[in-house]
PDB file of N, CA and C in Angstrom:
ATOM      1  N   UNK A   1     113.707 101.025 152.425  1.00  0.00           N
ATOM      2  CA  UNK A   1     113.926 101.487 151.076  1.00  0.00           C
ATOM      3  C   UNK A   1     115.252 102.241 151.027  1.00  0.00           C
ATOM      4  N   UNK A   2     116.328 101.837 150.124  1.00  0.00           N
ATOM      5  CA  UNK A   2     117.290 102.935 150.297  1.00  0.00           C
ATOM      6  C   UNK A   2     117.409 103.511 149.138  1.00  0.00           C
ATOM      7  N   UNK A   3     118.129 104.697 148.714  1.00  0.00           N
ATOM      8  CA  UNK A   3     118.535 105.517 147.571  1.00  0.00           C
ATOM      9  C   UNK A   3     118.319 105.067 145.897  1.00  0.00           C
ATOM     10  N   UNK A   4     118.690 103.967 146.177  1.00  0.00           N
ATOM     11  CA  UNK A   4     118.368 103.005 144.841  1.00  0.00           C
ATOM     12  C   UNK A   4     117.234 102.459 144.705  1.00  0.00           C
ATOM     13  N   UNK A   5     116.639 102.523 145.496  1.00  0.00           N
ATOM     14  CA  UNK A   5     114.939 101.792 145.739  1.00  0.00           C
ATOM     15  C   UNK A   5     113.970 102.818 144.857  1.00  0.00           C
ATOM     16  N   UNK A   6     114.442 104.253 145.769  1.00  0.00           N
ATOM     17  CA  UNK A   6     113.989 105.618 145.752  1.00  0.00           C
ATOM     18  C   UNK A   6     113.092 105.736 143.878  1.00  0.00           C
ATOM     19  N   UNK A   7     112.029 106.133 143.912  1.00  0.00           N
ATOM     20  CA  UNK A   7     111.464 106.799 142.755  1.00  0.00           C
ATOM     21  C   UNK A   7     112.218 107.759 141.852  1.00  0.00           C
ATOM     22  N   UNK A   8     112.300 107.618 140.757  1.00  0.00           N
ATOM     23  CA  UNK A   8     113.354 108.368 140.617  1.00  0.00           C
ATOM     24  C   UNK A   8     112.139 109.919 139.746  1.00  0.00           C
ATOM     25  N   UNK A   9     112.678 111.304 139.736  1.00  0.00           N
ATOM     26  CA  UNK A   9     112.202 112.444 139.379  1.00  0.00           C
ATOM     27  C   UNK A   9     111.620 112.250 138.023  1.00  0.00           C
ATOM     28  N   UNK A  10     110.597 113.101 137.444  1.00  0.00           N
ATOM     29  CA  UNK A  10     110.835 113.092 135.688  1.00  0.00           C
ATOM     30  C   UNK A  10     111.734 113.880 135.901  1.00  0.00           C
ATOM     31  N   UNK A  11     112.199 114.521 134.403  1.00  0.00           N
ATOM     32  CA  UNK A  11     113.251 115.130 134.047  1.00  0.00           C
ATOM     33  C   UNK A  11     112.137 116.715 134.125  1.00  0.00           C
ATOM     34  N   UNK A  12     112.851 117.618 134.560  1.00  0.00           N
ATOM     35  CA  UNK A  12     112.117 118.722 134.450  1.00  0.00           C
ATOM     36  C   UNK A  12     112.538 119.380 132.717  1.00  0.00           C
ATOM     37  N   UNK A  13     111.320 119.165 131.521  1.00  0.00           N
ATOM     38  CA  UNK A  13     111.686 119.646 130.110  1.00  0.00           C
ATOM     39  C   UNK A  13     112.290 121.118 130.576  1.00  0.00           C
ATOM     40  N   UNK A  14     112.925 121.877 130.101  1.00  0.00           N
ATOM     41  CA  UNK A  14     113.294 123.116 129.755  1.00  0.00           C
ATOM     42  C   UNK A  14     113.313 123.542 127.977  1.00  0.00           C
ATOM     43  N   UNK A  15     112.602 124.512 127.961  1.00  0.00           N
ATOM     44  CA  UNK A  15     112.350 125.206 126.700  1.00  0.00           C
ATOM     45  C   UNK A  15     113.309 126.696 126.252  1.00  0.00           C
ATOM     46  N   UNK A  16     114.576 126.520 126.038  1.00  0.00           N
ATOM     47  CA  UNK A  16     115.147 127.937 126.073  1.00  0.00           C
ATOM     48  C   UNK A  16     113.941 128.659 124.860  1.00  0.00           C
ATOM     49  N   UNK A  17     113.616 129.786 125.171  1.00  0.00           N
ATOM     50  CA  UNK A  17     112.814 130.756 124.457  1.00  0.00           C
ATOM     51  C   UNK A  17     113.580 131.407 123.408  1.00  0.00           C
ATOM     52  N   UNK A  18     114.902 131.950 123.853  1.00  0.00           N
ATOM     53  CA  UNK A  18     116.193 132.749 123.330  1.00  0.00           C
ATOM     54  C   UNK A  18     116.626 131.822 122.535  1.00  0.00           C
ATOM     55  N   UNK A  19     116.327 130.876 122.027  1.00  0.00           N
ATOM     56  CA  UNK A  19     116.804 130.295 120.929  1.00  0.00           C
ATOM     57  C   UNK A  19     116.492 130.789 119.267  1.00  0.00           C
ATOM     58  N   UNK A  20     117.968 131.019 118.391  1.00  0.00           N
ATOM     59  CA  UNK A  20     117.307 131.832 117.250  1.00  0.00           C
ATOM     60  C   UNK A  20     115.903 130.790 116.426  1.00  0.00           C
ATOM     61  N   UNK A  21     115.044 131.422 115.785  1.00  0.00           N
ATOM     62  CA  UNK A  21     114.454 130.674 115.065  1.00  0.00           C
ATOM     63  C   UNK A  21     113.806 131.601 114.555  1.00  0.00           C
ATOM     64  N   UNK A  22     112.738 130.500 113.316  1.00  0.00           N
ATOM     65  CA  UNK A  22     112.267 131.544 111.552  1.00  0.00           C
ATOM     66  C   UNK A  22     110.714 130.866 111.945  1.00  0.00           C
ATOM     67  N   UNK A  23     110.253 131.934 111.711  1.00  0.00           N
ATOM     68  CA  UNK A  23     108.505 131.975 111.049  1.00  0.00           C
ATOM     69  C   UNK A  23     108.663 131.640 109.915  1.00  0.00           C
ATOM     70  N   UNK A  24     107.743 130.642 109.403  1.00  0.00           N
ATOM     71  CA  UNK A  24     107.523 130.591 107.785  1.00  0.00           C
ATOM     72  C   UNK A  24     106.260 130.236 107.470  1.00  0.00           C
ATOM     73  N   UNK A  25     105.942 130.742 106.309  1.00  0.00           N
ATOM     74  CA  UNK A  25     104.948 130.698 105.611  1.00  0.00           C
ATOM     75  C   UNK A  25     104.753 129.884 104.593  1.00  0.00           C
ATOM     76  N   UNK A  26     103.888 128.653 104.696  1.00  0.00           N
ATOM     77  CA  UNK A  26     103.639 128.174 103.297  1.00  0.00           C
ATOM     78  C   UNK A  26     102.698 129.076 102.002  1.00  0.00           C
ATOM     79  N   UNK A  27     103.046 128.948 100.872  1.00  0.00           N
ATOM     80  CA  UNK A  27     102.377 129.746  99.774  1.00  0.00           C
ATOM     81  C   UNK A  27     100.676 129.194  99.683  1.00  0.00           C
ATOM     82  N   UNK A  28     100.222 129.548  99.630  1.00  0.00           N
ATOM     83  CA  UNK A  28      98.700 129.311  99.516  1.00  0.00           C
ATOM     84  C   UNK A  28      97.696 129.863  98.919  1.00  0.00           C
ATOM     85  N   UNK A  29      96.532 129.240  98.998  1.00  0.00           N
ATOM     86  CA  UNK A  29      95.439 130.015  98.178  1.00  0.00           C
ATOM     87  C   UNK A  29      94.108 129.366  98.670  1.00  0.00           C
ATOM     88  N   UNK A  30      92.990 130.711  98.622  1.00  0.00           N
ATOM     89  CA  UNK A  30      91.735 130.213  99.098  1.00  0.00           C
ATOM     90  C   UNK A  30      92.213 129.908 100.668  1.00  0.00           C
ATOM     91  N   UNK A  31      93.167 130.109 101.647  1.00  0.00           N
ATOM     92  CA  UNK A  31      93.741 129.741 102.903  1.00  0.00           C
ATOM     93  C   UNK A  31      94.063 128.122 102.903  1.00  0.00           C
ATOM     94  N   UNK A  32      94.127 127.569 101.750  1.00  0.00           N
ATOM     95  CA  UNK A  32      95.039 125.818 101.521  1.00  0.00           C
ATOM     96  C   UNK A  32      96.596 125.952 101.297  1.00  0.00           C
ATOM     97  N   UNK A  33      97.356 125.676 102.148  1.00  0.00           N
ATOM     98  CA  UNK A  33      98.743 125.306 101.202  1.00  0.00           C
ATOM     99  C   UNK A  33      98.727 124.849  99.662  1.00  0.00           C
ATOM    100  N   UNK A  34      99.408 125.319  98.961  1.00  0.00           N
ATOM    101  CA  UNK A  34      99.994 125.123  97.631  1.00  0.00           C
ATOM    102  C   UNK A  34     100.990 123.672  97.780  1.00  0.00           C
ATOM    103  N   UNK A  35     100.175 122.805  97.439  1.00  0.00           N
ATOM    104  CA  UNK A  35     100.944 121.468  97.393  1.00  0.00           C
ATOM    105  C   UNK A  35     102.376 121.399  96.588  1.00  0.00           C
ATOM    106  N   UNK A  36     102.199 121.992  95.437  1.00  0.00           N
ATOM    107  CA  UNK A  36     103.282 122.291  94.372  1.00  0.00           C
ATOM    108  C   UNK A  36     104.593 123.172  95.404  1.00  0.00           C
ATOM    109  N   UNK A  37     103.850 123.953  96.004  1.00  0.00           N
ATOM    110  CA  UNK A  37     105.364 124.804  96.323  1.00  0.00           C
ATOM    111  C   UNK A  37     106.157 124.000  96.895  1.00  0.00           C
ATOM    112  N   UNK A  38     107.586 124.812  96.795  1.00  0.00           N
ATOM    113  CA  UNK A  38     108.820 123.969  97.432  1.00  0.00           C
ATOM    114  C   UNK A  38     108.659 123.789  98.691  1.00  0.00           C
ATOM    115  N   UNK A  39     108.424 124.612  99.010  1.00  0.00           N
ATOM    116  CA  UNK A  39     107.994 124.625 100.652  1.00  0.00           C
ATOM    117  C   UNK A  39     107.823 125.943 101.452  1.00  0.00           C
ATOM    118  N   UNK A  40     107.841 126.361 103.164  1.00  0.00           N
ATOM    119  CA  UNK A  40     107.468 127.628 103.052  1.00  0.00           C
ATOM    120  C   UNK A  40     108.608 128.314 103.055  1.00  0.00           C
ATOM    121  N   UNK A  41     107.948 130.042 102.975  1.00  0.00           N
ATOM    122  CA  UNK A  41     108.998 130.960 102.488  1.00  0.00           C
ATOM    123  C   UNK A  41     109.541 131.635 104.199  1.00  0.00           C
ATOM    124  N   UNK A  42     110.084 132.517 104.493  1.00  0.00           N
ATOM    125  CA  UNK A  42     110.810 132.780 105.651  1.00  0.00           C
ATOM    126  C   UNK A  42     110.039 134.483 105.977  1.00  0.00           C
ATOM    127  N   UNK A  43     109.410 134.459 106.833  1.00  0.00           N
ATOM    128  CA  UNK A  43     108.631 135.328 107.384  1.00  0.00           C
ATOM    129  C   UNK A  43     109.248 136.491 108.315  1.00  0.00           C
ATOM    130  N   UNK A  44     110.197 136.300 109.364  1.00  0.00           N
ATOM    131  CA  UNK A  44     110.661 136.648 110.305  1.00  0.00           C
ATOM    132  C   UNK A  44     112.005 135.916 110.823  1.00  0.00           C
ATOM    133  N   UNK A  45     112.994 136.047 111.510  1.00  0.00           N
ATOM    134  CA  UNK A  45     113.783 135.524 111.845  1.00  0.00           C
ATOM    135  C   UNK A  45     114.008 136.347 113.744  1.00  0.00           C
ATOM    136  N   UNK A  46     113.883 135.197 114.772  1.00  0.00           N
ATOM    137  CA  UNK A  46     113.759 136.047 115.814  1.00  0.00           C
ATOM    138  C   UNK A  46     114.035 135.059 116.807  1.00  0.00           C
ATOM    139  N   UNK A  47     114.518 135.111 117.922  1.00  0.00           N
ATOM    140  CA  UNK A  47     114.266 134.073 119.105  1.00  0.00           C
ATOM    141  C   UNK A  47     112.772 133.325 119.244  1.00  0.00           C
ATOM    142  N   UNK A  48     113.267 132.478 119.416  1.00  0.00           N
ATOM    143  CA  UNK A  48     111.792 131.413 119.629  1.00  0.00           C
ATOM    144  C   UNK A  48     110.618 132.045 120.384  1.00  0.00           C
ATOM    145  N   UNK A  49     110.759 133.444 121.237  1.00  0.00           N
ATOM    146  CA  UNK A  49     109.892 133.496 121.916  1.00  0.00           C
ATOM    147  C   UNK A  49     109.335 134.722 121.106  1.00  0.00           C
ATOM    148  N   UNK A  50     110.125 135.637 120.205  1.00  0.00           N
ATOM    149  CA  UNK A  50     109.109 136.164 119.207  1.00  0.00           C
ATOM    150  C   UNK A  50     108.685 135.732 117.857  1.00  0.00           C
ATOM    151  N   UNK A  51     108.981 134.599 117.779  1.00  0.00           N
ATOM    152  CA  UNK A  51     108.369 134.030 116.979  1.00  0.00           C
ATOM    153  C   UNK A  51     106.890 133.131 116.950  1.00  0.00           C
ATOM    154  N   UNK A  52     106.981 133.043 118.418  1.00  0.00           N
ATOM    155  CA  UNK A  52     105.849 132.099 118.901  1.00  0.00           C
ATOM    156  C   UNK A  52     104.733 133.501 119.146  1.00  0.00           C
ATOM    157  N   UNK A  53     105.098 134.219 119.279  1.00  0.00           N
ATOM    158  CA  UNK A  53     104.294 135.933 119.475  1.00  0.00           C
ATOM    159  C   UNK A  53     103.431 136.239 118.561  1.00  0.00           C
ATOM    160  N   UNK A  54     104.557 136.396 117.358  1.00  0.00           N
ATOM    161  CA  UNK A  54     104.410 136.668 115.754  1.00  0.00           C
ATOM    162  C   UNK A  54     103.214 135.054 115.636  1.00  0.00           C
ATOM    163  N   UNK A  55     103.514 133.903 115.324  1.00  0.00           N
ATOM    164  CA  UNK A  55     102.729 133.178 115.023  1.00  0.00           C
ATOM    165  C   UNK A  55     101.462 133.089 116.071  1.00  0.00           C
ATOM    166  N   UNK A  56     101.241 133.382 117.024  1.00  0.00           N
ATOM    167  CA  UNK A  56     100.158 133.636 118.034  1.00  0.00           C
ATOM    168  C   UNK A  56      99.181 134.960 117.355  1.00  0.00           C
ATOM    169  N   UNK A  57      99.791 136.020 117.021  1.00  0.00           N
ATOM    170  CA  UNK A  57      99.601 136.834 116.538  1.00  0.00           C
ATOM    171  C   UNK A  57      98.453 136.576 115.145  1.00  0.00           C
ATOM    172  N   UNK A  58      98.622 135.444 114.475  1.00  0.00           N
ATOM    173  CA  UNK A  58      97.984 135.476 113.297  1.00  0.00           C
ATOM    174  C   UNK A  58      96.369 135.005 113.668  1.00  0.00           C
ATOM    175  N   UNK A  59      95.233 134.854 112.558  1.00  0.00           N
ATOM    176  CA  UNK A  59      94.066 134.674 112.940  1.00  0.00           C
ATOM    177  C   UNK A  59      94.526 133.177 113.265  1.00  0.00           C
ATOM    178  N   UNK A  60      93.522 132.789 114.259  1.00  0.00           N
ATOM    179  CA  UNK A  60      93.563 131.541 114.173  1.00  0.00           C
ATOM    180  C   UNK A  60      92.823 130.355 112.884  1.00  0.00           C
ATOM    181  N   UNK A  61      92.163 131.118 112.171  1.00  0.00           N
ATOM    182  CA  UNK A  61      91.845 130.256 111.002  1.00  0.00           C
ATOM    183  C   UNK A  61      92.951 130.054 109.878  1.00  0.00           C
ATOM    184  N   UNK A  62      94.214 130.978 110.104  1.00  0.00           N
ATOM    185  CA  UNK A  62      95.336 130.841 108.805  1.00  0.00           C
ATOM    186  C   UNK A  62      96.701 130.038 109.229  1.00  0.00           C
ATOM    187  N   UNK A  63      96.711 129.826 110.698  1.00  0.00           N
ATOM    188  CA  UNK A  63      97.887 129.324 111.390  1.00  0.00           C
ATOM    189  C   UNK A  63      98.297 128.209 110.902  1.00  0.00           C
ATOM    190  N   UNK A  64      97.106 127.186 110.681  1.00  0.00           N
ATOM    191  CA  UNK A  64      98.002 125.958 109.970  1.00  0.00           C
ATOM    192  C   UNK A  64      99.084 126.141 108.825  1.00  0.00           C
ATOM    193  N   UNK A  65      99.035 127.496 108.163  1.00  0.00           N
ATOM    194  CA  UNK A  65      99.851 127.863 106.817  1.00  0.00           C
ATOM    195  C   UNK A  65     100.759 128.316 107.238  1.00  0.00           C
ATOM    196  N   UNK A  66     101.467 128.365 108.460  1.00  0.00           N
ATOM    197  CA  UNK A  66     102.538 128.488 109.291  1.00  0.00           C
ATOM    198  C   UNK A  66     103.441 127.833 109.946  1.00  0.00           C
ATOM    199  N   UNK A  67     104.419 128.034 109.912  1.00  0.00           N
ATOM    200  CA  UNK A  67     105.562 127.095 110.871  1.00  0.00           C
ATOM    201  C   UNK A  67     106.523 127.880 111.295  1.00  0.00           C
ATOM    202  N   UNK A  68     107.398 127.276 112.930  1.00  0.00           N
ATOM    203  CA  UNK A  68     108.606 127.542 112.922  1.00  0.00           C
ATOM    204  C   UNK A  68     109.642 126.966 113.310  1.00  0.00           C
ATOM    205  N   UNK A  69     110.406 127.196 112.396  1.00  0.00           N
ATOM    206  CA  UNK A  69     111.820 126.482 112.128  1.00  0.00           C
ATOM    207  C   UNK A  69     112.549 126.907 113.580  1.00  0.00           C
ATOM    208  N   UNK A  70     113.491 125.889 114.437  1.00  0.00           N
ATOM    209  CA  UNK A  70     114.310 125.927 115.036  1.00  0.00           C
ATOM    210  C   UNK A  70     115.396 124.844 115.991  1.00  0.00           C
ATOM    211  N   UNK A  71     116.300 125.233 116.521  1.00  0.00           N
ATOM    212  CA  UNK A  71     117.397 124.113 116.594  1.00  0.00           C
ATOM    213  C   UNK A  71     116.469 122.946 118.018  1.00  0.00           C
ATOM    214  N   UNK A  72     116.448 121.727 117.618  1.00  0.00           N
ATOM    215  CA  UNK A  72     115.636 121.123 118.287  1.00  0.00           C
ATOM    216  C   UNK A  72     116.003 120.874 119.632  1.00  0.00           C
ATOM    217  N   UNK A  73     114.734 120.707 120.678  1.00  0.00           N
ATOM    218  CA  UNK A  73     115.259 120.897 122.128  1.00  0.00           C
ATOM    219  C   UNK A  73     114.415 119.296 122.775  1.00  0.00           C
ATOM    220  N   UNK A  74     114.702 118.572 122.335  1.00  0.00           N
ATOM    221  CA  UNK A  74     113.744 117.547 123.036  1.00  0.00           C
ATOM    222  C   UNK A  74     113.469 117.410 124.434  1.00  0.00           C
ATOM    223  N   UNK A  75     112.365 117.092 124.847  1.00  0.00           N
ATOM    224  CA  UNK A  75     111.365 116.287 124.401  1.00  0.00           C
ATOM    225  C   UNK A  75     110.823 117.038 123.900  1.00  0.00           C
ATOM    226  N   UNK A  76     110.497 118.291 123.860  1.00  0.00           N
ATOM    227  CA  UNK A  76     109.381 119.412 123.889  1.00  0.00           C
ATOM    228  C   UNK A  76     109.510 119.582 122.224  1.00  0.00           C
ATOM    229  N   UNK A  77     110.598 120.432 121.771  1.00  0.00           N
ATOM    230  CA  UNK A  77     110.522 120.938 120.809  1.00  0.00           C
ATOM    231  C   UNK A  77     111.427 120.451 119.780  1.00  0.00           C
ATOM    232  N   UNK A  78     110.662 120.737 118.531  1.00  0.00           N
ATOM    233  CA  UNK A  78     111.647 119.581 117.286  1.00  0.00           C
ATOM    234  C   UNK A  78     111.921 120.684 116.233  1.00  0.00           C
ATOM    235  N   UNK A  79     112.543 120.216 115.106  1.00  0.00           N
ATOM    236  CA  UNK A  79     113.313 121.222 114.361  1.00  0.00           C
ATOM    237  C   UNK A  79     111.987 121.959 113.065  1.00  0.00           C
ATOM    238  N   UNK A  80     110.840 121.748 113.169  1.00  0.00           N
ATOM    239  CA  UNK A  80     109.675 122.331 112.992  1.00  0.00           C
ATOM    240  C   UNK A  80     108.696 122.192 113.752  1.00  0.00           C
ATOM    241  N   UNK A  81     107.906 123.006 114.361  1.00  0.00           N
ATOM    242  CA  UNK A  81     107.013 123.705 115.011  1.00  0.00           C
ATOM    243  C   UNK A  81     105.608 123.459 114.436  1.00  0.00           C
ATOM    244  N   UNK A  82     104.564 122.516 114.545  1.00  0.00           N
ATOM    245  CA  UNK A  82     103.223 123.024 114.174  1.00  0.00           C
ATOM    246  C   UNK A  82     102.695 124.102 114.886  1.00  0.00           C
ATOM    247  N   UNK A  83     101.357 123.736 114.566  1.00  0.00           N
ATOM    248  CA  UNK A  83     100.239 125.191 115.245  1.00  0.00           C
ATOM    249  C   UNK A  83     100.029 124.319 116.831  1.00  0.00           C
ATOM    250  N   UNK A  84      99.606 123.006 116.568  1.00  0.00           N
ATOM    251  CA  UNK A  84      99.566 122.177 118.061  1.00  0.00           C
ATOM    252  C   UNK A  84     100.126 122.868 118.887  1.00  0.00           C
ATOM    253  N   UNK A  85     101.845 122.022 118.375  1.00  0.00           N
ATOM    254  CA  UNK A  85     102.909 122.606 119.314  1.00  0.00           C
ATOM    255  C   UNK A  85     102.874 123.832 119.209  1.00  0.00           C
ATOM    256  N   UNK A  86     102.957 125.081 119.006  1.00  0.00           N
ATOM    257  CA  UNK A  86     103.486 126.259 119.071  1.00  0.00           C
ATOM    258  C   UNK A  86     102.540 126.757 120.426  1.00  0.00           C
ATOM    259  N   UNK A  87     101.043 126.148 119.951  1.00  0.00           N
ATOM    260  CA  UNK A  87      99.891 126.761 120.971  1.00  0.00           C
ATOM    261  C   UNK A  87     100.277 126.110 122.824  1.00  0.00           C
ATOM    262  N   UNK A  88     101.010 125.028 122.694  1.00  0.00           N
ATOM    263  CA  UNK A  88     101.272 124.246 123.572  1.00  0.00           C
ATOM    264  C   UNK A  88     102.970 125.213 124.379  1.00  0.00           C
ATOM    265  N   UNK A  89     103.364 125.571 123.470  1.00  0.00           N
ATOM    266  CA  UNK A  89     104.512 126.248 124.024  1.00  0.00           C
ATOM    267  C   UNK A  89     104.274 127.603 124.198  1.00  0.00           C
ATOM    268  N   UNK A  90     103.249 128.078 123.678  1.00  0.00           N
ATOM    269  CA  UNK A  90     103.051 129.633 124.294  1.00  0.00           C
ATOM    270  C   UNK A  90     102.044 129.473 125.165  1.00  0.00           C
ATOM    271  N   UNK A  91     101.519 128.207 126.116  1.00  0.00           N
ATOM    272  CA  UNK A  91     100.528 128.583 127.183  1.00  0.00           C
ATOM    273  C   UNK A  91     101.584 127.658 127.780  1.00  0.00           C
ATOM    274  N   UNK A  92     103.073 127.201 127.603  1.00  0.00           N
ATOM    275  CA  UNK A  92     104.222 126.678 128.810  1.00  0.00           C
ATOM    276  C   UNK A  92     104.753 128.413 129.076  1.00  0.00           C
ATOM    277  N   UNK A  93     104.900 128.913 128.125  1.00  0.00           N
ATOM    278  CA  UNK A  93     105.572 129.859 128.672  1.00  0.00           C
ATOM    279  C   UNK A  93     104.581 130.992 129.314  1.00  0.00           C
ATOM    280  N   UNK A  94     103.208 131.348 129.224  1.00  0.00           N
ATOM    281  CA  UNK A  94     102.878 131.631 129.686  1.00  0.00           C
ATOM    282  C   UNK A  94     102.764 131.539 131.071  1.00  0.00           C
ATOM    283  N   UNK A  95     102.863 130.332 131.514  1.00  0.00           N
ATOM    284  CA  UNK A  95     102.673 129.785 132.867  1.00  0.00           C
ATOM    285  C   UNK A  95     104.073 129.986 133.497  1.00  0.00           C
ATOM    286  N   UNK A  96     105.191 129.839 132.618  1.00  0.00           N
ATOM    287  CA  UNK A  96     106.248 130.295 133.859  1.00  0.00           C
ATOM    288  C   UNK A  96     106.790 132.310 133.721  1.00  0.00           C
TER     289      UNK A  96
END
């Protein structure tokens, strides 16, 4: 087998945390998004890793009415944030 044969690595993802990014809030009622609104309003503005804090922070029954905005890092992370992903990136960073 030589070098070129060889298996090649995955890519190890990296998640910079220190990246700026916004909490937002969709408008709601009864805990449903407001279909009508423009969209959500801006909650916080903070590095990705207090923002994922701040949105960790909320009950977990209101989180879906949440997002956060930030500059996209693929594969991992895209230029909005669900509750999935967010829960998925605060038990990556937990682990390192």
């Amino acid at each position: 087998m030589t070098d070129n044969d060889a298996p090649k690595a995955a890519p190890n993802p990296h998640v910079n945390f220190d990246a700026p990014a916004t909490l937002r809030k969709w408008p709601s009622r009864n805990n449903e998004r407001l279909h009508a609104a423009p969209g959500p309003y801006l909650i916080a503005e903070h590095a990705l890793d207090e923002c994922i804090r701040q949105f960790m922070a909320k009950p977990a029954s209101a989180r879906h009415l949440y997002e956060i905005h930030t500059t996209p890092q693929p594969p991992l992370v895209g230029a909005v944030l669900s509750q999935e992903i967010v829960a998925e990136l605060a038990r990556l960073r937990d682990f390192l």
